[in-house]
C-alpha atoms as a PDB file:
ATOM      1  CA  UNK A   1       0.000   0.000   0.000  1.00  0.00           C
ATOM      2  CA  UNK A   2       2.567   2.488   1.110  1.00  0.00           C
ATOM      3  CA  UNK A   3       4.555   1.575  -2.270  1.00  0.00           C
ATOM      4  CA  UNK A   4       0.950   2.517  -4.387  1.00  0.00           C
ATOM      5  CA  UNK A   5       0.832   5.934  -2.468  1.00  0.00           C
ATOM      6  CA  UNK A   6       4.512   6.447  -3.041  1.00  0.00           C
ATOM      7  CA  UNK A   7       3.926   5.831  -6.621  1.00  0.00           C
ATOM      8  CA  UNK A   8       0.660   8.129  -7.260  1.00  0.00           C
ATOM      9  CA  UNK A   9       2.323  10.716  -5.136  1.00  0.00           C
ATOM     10  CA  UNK A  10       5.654  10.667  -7.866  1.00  0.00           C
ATOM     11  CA  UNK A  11       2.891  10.609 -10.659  1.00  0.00           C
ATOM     12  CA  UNK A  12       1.071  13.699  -9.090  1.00  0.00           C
ATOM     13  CA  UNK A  13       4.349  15.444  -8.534  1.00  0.00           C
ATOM     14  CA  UNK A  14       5.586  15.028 -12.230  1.00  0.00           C
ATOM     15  CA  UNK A  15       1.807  16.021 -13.485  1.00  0.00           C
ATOM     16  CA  UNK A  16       1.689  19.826 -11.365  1.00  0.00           C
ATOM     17  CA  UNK A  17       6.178  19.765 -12.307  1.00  0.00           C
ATOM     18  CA  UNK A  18       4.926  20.195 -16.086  1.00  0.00           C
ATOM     19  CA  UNK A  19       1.713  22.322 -14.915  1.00  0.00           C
ATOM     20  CA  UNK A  20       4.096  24.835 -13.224  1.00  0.00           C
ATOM     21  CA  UNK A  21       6.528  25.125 -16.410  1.00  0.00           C
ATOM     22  CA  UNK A  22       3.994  25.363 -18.339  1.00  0.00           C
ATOM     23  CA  UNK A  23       2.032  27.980 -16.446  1.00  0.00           C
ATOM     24  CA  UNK A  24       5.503  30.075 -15.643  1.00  0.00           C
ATOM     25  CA  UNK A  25       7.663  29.777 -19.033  1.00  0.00           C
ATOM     26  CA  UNK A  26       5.508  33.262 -20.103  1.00  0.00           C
ATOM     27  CA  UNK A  27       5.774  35.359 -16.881  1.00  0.00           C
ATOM     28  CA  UNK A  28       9.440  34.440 -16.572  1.00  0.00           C
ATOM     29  CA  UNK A  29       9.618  36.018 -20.464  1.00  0.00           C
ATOM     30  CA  UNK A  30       7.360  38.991 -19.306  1.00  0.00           C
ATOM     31  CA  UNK A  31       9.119  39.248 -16.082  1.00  0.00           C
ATOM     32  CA  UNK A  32      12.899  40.006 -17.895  1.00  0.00           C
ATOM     33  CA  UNK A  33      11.569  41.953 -20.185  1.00  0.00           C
ATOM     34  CA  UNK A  34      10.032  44.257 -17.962  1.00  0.00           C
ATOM     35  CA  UNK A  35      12.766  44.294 -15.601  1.00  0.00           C
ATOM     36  CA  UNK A  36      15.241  44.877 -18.705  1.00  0.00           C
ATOM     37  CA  UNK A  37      12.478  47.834 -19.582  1.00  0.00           C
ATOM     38  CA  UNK A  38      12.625  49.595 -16.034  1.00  0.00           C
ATOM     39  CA  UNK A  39      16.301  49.235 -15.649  1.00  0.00           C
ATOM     40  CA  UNK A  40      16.989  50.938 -18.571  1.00  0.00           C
ATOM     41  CA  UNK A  41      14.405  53.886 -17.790  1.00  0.00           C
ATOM     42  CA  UNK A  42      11.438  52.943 -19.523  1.00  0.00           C
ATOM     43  CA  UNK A  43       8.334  51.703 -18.518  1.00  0.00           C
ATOM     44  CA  UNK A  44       8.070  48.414 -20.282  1.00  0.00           C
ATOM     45  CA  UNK A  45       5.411  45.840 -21.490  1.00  0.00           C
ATOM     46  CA  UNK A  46       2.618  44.465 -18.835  1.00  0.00           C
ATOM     47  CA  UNK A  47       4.045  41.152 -16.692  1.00  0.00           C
ATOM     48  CA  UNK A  48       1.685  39.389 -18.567  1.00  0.00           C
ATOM     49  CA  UNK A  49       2.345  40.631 -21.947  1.00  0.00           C
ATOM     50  CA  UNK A  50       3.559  36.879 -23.178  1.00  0.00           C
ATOM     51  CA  UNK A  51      -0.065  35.003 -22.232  1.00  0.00           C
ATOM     52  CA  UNK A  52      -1.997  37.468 -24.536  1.00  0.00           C
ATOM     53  CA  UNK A  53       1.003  37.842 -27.079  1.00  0.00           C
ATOM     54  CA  UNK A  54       0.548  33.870 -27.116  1.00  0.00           C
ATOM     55  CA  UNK A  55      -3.273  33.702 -26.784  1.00  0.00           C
ATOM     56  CA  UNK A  56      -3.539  35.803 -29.908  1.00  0.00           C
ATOM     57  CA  UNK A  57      -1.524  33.830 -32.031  1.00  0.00           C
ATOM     58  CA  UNK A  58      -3.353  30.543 -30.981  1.00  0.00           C
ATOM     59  CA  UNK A  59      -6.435  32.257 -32.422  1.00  0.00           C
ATOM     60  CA  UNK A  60      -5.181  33.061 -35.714  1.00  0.00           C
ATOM     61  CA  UNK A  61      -4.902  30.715 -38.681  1.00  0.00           C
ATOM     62  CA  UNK A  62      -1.257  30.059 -39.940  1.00  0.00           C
ATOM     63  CA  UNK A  63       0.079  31.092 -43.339  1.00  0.00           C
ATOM     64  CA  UNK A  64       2.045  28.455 -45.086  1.00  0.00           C
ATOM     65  CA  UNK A  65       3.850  29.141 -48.171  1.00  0.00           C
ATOM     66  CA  UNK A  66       2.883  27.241 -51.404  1.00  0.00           C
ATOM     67  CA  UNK A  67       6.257  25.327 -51.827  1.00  0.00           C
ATOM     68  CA  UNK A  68       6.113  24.200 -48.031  1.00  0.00           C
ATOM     69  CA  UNK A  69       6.660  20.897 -47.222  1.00  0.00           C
ATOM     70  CA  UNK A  70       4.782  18.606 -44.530  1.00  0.00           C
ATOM     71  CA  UNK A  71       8.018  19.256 -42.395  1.00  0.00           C
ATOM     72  CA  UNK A  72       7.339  22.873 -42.149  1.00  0.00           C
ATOM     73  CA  UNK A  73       4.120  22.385 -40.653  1.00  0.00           C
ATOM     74  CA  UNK A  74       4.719  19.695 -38.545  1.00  0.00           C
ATOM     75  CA  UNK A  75       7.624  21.494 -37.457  1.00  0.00           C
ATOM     76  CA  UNK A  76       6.296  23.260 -34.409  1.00  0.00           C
ATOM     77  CA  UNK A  77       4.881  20.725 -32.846  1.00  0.00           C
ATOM     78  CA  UNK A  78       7.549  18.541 -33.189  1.00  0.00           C
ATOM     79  CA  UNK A  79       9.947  21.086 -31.530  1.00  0.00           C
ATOM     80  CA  UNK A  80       7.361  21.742 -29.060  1.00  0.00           C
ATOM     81  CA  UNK A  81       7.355  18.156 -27.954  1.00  0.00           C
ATOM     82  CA  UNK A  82      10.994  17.643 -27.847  1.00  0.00           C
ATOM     83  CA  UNK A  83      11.450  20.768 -25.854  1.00  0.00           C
ATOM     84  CA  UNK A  84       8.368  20.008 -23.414  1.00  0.00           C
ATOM     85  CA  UNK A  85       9.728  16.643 -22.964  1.00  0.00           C
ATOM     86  CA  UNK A  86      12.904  17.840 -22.113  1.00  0.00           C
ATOM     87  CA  UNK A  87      11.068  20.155 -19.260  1.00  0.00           C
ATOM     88  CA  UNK A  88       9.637  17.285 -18.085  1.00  0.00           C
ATOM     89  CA  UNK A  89      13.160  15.453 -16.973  1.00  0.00           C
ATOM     90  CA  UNK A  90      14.428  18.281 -15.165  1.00  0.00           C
ATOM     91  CA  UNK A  91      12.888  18.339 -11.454  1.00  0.00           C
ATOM     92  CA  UNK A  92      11.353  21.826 -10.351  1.00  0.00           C
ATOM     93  CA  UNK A  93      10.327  21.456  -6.943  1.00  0.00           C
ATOM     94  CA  UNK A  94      10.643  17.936  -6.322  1.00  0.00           C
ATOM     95  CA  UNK A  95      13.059  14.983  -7.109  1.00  0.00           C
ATOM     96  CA  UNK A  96      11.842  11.340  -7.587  1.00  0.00           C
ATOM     97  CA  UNK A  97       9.201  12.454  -9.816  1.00  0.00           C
ATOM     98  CA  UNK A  98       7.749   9.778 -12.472  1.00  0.00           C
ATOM     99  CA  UNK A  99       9.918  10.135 -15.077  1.00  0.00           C
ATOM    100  CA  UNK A 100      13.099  10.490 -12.838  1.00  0.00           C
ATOM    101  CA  UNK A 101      14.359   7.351 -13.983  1.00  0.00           C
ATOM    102  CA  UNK A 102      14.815   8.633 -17.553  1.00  0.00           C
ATOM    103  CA  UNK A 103      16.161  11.659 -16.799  1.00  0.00           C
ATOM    104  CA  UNK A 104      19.528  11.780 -17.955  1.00  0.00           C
ATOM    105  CA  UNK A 105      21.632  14.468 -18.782  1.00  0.00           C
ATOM    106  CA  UNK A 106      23.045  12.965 -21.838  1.00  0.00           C
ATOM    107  CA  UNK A 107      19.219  12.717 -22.834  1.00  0.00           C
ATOM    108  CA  UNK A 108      18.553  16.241 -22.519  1.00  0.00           C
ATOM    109  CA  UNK A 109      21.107  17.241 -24.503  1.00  0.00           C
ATOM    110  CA  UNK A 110      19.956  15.076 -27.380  1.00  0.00           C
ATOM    111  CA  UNK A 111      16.431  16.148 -27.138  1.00  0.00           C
ATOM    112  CA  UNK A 112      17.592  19.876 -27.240  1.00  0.00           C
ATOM    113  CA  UNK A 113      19.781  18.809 -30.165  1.00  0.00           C
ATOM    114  CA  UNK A 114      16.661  17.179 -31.774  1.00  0.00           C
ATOM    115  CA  UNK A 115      14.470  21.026 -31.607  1.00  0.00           C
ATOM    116  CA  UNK A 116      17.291  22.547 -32.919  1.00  0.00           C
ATOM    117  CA  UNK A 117      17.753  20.096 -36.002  1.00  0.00           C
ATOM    118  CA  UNK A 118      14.189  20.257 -36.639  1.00  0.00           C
ATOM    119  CA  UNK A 119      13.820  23.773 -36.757  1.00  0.00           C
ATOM    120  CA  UNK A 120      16.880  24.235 -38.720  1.00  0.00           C
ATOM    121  CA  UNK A 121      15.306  21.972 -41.406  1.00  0.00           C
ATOM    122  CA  UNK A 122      12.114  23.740 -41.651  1.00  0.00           C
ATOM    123  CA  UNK A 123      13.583  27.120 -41.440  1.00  0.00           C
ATOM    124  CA  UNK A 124      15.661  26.157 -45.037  1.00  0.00           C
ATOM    125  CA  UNK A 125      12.525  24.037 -46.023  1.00  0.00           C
ATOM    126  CA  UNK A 126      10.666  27.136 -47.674  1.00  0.00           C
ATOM    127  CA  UNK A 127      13.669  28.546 -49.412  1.00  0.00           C
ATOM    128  CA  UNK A 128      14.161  31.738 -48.121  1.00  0.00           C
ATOM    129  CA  UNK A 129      17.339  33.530 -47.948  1.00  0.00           C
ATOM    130  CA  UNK A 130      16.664  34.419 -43.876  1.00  0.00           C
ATOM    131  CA  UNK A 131      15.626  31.130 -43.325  1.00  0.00           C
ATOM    132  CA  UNK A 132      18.828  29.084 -44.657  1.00  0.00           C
ATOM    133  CA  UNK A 133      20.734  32.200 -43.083  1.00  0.00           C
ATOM    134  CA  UNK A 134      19.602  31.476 -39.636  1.00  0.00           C
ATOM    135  CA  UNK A 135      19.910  27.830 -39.774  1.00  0.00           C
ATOM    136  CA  UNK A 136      23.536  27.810 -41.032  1.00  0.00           C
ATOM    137  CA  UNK A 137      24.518  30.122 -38.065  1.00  0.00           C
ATOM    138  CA  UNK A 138      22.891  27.815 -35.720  1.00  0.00           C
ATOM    139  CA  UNK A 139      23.965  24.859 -36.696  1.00  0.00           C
ATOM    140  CA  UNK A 140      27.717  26.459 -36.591  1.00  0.00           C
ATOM    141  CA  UNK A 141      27.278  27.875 -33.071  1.00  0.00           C
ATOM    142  CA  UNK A 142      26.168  24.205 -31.952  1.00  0.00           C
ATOM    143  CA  UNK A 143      28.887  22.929 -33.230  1.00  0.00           C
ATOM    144  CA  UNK A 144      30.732  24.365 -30.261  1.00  0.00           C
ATOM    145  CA  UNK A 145      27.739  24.605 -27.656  1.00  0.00           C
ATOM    146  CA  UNK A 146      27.007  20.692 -27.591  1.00  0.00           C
ATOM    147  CA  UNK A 147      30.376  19.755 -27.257  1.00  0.00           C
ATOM    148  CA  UNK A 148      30.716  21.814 -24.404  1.00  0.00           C
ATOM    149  CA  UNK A 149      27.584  20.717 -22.805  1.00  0.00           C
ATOM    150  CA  UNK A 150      28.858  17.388 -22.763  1.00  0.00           C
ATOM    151  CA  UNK A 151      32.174  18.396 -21.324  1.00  0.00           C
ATOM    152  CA  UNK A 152      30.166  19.636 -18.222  1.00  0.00           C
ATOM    153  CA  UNK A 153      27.765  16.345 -18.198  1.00  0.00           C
ATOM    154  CA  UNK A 154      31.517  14.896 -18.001  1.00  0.00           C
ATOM    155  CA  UNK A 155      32.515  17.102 -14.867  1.00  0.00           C
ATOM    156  CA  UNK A 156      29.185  15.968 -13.041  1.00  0.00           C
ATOM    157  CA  UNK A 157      30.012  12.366 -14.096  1.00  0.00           C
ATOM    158  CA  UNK A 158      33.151  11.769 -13.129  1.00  0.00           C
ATOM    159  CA  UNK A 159      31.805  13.773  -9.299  1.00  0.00           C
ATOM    160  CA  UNK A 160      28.643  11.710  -9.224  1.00  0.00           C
ATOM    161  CA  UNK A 161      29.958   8.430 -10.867  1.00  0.00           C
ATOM    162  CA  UNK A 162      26.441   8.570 -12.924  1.00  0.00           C
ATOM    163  CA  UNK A 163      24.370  10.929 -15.408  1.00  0.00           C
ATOM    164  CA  UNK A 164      21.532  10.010 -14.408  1.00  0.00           C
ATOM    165  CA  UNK A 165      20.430  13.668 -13.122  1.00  0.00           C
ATOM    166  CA  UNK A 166      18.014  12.267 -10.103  1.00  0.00           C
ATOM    167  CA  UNK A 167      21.457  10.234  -8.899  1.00  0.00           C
ATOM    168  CA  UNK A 168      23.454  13.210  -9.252  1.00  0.00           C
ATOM    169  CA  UNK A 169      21.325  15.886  -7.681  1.00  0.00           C
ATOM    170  CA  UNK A 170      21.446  13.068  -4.630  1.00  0.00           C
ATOM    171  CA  UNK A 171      25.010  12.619  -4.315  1.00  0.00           C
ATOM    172  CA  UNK A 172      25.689  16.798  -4.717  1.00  0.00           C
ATOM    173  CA  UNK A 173      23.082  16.799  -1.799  1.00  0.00           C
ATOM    174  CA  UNK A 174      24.175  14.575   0.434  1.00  0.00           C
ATOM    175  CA  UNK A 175      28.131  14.411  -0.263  1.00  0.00           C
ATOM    176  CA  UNK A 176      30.431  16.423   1.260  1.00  0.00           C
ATOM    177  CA  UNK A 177      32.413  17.971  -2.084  1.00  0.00           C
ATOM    178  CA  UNK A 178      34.250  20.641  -0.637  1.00  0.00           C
ATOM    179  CA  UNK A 179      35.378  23.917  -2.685  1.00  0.00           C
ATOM    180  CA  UNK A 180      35.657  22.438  -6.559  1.00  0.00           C
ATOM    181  CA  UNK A 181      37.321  24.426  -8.935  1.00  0.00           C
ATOM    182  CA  UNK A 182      35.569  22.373 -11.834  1.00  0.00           C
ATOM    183  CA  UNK A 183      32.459  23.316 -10.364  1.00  0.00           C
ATOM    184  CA  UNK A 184      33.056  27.131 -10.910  1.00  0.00           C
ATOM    185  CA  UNK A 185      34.228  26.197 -14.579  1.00  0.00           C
ATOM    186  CA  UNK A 186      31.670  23.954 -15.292  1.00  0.00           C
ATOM    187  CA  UNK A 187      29.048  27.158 -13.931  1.00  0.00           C
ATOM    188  CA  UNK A 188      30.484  29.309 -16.301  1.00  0.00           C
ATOM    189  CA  UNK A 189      30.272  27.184 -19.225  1.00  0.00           C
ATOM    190  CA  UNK A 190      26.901  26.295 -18.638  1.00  0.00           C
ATOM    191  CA  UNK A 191      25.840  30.029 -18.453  1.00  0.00           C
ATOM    192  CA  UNK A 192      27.632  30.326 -21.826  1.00  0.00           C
ATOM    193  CA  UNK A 193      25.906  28.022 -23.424  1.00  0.00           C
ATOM    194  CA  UNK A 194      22.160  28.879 -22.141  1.00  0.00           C
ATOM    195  CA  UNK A 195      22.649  32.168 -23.045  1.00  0.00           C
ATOM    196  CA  UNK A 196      23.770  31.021 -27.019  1.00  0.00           C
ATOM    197  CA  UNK A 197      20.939  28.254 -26.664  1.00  0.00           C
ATOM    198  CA  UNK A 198      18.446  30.295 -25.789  1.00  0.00           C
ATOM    199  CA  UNK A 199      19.489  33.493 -28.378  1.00  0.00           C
ATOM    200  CA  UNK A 200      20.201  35.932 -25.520  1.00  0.00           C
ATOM    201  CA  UNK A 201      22.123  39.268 -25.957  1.00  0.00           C
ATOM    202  CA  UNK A 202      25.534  39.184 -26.377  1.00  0.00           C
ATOM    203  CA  UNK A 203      25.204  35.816 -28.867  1.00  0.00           C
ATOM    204  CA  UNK A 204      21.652  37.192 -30.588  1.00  0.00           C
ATOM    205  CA  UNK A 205      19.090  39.437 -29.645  1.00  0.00           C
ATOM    206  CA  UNK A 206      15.548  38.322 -29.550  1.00  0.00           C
ATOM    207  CA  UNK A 207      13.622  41.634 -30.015  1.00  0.00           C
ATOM    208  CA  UNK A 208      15.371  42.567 -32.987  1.00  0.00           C
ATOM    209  CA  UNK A 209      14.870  41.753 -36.796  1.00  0.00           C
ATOM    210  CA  UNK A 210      17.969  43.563 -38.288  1.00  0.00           C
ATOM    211  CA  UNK A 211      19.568  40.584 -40.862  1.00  0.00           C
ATOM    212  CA  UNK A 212      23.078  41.014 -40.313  1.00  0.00           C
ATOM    213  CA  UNK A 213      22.560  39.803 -36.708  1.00  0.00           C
ATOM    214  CA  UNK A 214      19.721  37.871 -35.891  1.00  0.00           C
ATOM    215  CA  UNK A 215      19.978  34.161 -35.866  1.00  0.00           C
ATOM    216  CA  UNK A 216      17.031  32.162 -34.186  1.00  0.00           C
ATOM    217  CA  UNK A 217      14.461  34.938 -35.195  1.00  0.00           C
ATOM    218  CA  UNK A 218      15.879  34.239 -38.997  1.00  0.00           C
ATOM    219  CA  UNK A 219      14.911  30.993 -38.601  1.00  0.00           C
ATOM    220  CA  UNK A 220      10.908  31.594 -37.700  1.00  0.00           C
ATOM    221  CA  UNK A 221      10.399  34.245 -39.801  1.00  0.00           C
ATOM    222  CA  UNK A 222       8.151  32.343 -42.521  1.00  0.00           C
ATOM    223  CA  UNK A 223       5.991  31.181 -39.079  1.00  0.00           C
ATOM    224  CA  UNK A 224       2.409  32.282 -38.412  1.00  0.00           C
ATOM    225  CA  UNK A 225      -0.460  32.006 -36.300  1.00  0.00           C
ATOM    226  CA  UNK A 226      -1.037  28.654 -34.182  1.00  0.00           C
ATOM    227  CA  UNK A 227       2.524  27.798 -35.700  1.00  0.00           C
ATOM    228  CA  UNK A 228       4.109  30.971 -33.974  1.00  0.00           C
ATOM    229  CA  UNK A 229       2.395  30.641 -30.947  1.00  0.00           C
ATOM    230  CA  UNK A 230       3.936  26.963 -30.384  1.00  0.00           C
ATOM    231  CA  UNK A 231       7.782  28.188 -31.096  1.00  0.00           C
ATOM    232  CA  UNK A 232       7.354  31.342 -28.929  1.00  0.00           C
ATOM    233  CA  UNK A 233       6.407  29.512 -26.548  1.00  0.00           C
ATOM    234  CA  UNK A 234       8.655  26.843 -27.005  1.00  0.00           C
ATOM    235  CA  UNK A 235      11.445  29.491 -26.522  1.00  0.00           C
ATOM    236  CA  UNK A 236      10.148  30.363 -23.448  1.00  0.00           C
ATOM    237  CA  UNK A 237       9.885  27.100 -22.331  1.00  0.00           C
ATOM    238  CA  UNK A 238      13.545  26.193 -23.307  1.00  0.00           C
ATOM    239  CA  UNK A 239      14.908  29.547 -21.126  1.00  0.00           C
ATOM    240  CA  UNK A 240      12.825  28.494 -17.991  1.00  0.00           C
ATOM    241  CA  UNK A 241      14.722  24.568 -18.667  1.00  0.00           C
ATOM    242  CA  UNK A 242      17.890  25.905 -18.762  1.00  0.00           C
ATOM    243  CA  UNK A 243      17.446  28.293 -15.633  1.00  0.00           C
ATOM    244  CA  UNK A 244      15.825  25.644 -13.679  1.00  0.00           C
ATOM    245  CA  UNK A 245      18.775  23.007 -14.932  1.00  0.00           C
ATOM    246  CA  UNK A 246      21.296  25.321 -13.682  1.00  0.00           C
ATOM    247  CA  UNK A 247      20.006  26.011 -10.306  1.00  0.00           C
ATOM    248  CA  UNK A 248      19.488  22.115  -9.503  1.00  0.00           C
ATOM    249  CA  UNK A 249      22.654  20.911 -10.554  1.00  0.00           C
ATOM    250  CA  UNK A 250      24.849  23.611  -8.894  1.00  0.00           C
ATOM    251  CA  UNK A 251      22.381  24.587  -5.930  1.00  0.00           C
ATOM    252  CA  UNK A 252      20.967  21.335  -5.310  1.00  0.00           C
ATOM    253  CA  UNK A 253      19.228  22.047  -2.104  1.00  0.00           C
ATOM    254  CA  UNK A 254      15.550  22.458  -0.589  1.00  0.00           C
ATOM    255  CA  UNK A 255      14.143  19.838  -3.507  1.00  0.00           C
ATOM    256  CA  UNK A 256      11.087  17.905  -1.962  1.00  0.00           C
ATOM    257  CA  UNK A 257      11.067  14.297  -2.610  1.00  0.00           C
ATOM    258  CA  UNK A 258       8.557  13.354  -4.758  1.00  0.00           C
ATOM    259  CA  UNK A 259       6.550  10.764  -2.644  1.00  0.00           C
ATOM    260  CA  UNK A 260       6.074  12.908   0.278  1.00  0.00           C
ATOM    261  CA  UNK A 261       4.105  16.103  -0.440  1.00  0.00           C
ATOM    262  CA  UNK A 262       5.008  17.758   2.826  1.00  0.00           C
ATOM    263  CA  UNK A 263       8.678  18.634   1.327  1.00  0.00           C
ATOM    264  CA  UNK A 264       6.393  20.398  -2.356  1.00  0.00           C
ATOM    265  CA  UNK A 265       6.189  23.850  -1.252  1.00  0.00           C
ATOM    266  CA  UNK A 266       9.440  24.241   0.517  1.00  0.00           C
ATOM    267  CA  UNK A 267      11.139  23.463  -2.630  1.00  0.00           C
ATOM    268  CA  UNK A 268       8.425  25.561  -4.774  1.00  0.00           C
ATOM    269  CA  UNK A 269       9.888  28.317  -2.896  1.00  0.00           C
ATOM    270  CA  UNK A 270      13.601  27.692  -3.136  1.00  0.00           C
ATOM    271  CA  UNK A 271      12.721  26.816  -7.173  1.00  0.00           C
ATOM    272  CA  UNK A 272      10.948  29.831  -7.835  1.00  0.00           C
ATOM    273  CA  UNK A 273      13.393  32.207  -5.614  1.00  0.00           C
ATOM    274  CA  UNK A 274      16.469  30.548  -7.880  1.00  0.00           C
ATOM    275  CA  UNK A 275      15.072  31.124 -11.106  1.00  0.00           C
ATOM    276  CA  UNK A 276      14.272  34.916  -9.853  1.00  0.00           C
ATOM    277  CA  UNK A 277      17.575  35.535  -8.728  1.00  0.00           C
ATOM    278  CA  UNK A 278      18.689  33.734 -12.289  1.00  0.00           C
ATOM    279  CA  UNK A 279      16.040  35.932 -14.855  1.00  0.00           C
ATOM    280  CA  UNK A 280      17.507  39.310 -12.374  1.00  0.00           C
ATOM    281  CA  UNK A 281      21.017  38.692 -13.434  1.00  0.00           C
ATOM    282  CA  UNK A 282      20.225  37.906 -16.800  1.00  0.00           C
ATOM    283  CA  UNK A 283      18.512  41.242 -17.234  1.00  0.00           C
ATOM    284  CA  UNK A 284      20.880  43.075 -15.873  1.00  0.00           C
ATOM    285  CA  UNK A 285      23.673  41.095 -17.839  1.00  0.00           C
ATOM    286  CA  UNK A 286      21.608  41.854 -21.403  1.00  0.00           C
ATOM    287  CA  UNK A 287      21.229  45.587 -20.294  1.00  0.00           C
ATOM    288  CA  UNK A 288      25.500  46.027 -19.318  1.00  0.00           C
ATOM    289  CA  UNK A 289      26.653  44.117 -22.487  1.00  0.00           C
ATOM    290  CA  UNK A 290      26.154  44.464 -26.433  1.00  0.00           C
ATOM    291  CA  UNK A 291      25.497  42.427 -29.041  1.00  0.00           C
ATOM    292  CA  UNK A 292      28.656  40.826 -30.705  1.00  0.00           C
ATOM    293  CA  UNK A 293      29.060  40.001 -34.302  1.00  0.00           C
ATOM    294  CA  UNK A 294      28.397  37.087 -35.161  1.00  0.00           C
ATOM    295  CA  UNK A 295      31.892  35.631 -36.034  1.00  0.00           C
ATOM    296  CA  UNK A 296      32.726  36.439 -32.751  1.00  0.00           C
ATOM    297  CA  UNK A 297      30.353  34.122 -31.509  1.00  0.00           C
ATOM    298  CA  UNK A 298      32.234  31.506 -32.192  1.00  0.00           C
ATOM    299  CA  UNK A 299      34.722  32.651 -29.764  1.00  0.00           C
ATOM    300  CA  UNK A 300      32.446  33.116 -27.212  1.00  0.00           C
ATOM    301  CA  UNK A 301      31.492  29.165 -27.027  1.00  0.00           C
ATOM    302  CA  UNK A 302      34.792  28.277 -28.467  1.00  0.00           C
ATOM    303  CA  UNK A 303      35.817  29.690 -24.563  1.00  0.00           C
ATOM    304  CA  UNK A 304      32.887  28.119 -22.903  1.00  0.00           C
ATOM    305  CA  UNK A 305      34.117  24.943 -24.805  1.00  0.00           C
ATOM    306  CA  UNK A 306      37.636  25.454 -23.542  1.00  0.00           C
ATOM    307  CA  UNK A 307      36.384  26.327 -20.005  1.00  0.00           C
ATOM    308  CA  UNK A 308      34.419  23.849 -19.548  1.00  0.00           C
ATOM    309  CA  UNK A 309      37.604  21.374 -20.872  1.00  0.00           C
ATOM    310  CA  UNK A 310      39.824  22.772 -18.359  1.00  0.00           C
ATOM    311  CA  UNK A 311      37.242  22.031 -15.562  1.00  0.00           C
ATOM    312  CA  UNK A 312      37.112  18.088 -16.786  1.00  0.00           C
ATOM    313  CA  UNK A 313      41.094  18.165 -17.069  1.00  0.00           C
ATOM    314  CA  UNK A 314      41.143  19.417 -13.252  1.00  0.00           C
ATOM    315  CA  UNK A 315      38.753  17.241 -11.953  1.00  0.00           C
ATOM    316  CA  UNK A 316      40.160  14.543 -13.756  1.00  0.00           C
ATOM    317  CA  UNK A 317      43.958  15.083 -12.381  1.00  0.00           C
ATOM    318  CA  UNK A 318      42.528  16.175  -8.951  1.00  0.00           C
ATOM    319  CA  UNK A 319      40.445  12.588  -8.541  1.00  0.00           C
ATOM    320  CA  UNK A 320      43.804  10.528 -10.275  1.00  0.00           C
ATOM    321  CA  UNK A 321      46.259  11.978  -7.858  1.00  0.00           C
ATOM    322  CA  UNK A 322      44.130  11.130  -4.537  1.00  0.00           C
END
């Protein structure tokens, strides 16, 4: 009996984890851009700007082009899914969730690799000069980003002995690690490459449209309606993944356990403080820095590649030599 309640207690906790990312991916949006708005003197959109932006576009029908493919239109949802799956592996408020047991960080890189493919393939699908524009950019810039990724999945391995992210979260709870330079490395890596995954200011700038810099926005330009809606929201899915990634792995405390509900708002609290303290320093960082050029971003993850080598290298020597 206590094993059935355990059970529908892990169930319920994964159900309200994708509930919550769902419900907050928009105000987390809204809530950067408006803090990006006052900081720089102006008053800014409403908080809640995002839900009607994205209620809006549900209602309208989308506008294919004549030469599109069945790729382009299945497209968004097919993004969507990876990208909502990949949400749904990385714990919120609560660890030993349903679908613990398949988290794994190896996983999550491949299903972020999967979004990007498939919107890179619909983006040149159409024909368009933007489109094939955007997607070759992208595609270079991963290049770089997912091997550094797995550089830091390395790192946590070779601390944790496993990538399984439930394990790992455990033993960074509940081990005694001491000051780890890796750790530091492996933090700013990660940064580096959430900030070029999720087109953020220095790598791209979302709000702009100017074709000598934009890269992800290149890519969705021939999307409309319904088919808008689902990659805008999408996006702001994938920046609420990769804030909530980063504060579990590297501030792995106050998660509730999954099968006891007493521990769920104690870690909705800690969850929801570290991805405001996260969004606050990203605004700030896209208001005190410009946009590079985009050959230059190539340096900027070819460093967070490098980074995030030297951190394995460390931790690598450092675990030999004891």
């Amino acid at each position: 009996m206590a094993g059935v309640l355990a059970a529908l207690s892990a169930f319920l906790a994964q159900a309200l984890h994708l509930a919550l990312m769902l419900a907050a991916a928009p105000l987390l949006t809204g809530f950067v851009r408006l803090l990006k708005a006052r900081i720089l003197g102006r008053r800014g959109p409403p908080l809640l700007q995002p839900y009607r932006d994205l209620w809006k576009l549900m209602r309208k029908q989308p506008v294919v082009a004549a030469n599109a493919s069945s790729l382009f239109r299945l497209a968004p949802y097919l993004h969507m899914a990876f990208v909502l799956a990949a949400v749904a592996l990385v714990p919120s408020f609560a660890n030993g969730m349903s679908f613990a047991p398949l988290s794994d960080l190896v996983v999550l890189i491949g299903m972020l690799a999967a979004a990007r493919a498939i919107v890179a393939l619909a983006a040149m699908d159409v024909g368009t000069a933007f489109g094939g524009l955007g997607a070759s950019r992208e595609m270079t810039f991963a290049v770089l980003a997912e091997p550094a990724m797995l550089m830091v999945v390395f790192i946590f391995a070779l601390l944790t002995g496993t990538t399984q992210l439930d394990l790992t979260l455990s033993v960074l709870r509940d081990t005694d690690l001491g000051v780890r330079v890796s750790l530091a490395l492996a933090l700013i890596a990660m940064v580096a490459i959430a900030i070029a995954e999720n087109a953020r200011i220095p790598v791209d700038n979302p709000a702009t449209h100017l074709e000598l810099t934009m890269v992800h926005e290149a890519m969705v330009l021939e999307y409309s309606g319904r088919h808008l809606a689902l990659v805008e929201a999408a996006a702001m899915l994938r920046l609420l993944f990769w804030m909530s990634l980063i504060g579990v792995l590297f501030f792995p405390y106050g998660l509730g356990r999954g099968a006891d509900p007493l521990g769920w708002p104690l870690g909705l609290a800690l969850w929801a403080a570290k991805v405001l303290v996260l969004a606050a320093a990203l605004a700030l960082f896209e208001c005190a820095i410009a946009k590079m050029r985009v050959f230059r971003v190539t340096e900027f993850l070819g460093t967070a590649l490098l980074v995030a080598l030297l951190g394995a290298i460390f931790l690598f020597l450092s675990t030999s030599l004891v």
